[in-house]
C-alpha atoms as a PDB file:
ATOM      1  CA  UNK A   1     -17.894 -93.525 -58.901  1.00  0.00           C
ATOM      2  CA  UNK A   2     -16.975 -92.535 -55.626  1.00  0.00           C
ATOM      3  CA  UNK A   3     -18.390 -89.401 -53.878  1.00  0.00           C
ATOM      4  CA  UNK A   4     -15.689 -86.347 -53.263  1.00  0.00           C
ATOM      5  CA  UNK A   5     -15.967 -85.460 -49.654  1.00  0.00           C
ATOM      6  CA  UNK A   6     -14.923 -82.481 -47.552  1.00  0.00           C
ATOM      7  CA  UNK A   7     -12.665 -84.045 -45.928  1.00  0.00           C
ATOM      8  CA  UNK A   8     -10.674 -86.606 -48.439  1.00  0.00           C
ATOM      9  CA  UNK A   9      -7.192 -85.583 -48.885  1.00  0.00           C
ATOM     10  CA  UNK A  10      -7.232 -83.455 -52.352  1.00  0.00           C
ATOM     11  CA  UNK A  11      -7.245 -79.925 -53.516  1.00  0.00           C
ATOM     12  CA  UNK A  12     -10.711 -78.242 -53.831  1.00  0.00           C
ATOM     13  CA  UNK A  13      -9.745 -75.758 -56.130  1.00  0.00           C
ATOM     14  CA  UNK A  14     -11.083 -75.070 -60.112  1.00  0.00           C
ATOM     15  CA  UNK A  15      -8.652 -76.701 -61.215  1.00  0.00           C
ATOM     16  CA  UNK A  16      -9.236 -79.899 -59.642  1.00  0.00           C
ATOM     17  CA  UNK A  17     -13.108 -79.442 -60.170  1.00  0.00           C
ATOM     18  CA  UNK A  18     -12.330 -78.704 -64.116  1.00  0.00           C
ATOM     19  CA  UNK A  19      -9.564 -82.222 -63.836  1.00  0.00           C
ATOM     20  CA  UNK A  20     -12.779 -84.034 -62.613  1.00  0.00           C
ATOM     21  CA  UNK A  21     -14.954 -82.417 -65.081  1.00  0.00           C
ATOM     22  CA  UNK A  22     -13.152 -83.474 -68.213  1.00  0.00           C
ATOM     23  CA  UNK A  23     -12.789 -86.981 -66.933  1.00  0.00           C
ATOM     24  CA  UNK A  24     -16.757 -87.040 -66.774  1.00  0.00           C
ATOM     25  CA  UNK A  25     -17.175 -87.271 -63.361  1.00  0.00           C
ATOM     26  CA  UNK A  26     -19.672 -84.559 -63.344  1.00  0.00           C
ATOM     27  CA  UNK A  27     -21.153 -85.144 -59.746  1.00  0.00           C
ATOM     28  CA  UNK A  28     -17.234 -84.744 -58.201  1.00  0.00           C
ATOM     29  CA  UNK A  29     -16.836 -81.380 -59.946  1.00  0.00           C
ATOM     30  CA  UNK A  30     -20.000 -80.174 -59.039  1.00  0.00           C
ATOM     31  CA  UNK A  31     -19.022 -81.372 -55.130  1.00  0.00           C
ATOM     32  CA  UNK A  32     -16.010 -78.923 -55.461  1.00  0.00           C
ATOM     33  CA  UNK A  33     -17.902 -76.162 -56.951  1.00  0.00           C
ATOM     34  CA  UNK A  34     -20.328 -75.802 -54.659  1.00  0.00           C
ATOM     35  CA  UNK A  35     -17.852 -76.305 -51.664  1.00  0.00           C
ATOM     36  CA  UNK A  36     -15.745 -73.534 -53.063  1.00  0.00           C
ATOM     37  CA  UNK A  37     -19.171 -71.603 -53.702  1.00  0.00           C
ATOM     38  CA  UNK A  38     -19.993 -71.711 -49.687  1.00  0.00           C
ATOM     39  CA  UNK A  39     -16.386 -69.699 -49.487  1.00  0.00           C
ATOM     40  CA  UNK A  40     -17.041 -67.300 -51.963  1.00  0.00           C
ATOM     41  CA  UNK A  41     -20.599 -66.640 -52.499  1.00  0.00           C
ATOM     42  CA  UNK A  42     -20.397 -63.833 -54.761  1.00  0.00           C
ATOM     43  CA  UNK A  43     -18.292 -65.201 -57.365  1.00  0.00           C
ATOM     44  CA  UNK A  44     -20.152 -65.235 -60.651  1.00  0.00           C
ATOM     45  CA  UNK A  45     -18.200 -67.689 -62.566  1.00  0.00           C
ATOM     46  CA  UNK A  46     -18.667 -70.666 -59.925  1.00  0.00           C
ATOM     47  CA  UNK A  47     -22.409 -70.332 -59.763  1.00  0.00           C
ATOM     48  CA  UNK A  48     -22.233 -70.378 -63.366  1.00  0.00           C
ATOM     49  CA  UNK A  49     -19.909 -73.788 -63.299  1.00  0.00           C
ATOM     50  CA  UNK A  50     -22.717 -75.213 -60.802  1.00  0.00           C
ATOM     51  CA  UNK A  51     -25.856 -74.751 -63.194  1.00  0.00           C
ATOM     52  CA  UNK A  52     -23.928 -75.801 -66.260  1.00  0.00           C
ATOM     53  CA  UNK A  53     -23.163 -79.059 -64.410  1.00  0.00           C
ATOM     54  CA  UNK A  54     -26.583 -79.486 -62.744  1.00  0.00           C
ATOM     55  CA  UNK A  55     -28.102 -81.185 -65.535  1.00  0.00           C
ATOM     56  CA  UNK A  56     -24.729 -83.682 -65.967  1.00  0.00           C
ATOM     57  CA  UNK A  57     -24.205 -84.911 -62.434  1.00  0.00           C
ATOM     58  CA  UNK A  58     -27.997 -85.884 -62.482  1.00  0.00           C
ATOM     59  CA  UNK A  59     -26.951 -87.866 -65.732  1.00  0.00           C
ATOM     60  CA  UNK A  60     -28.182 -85.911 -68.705  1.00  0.00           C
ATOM     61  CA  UNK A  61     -25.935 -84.891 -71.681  1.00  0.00           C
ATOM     62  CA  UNK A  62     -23.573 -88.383 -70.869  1.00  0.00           C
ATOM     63  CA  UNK A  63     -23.455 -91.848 -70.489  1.00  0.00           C
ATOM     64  CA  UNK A  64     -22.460 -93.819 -67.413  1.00  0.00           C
ATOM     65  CA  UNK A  65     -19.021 -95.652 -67.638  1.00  0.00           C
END
């Protein structure tokens, strides 16, 4: 699995973050979320999409492909 990065050429938005999610890569989505986190600090429902996919990205709750 490769590693999303600030600056590779996609869209950091939920969208993309819940694309990634559903296609199991859980440490990609979690990359966006926290880089659209930095931008909006306050915003309940993306610190909420971070802890839910804490415990994924470090591999619980699914299997490696």
């Amino acid at each position: 699995m490769q590693k999303v990065k600030a600056n590779d050429d996609i869209f950091f938005t939920v969208t993309m973050a819940e694309v990634l999610e559903k296609q199991n890569r859980f440490d990609d989505a979690l990359t966006i979320y926290k880089i659209l986190s930095d931008s909006k600090p306050d915003d309940d429902a993306l610190k909420a999409s971070i802890e839910r996919l804490k415990g994924r990205a470090e591999g619980k709750g699914y299997s490696k492909r």
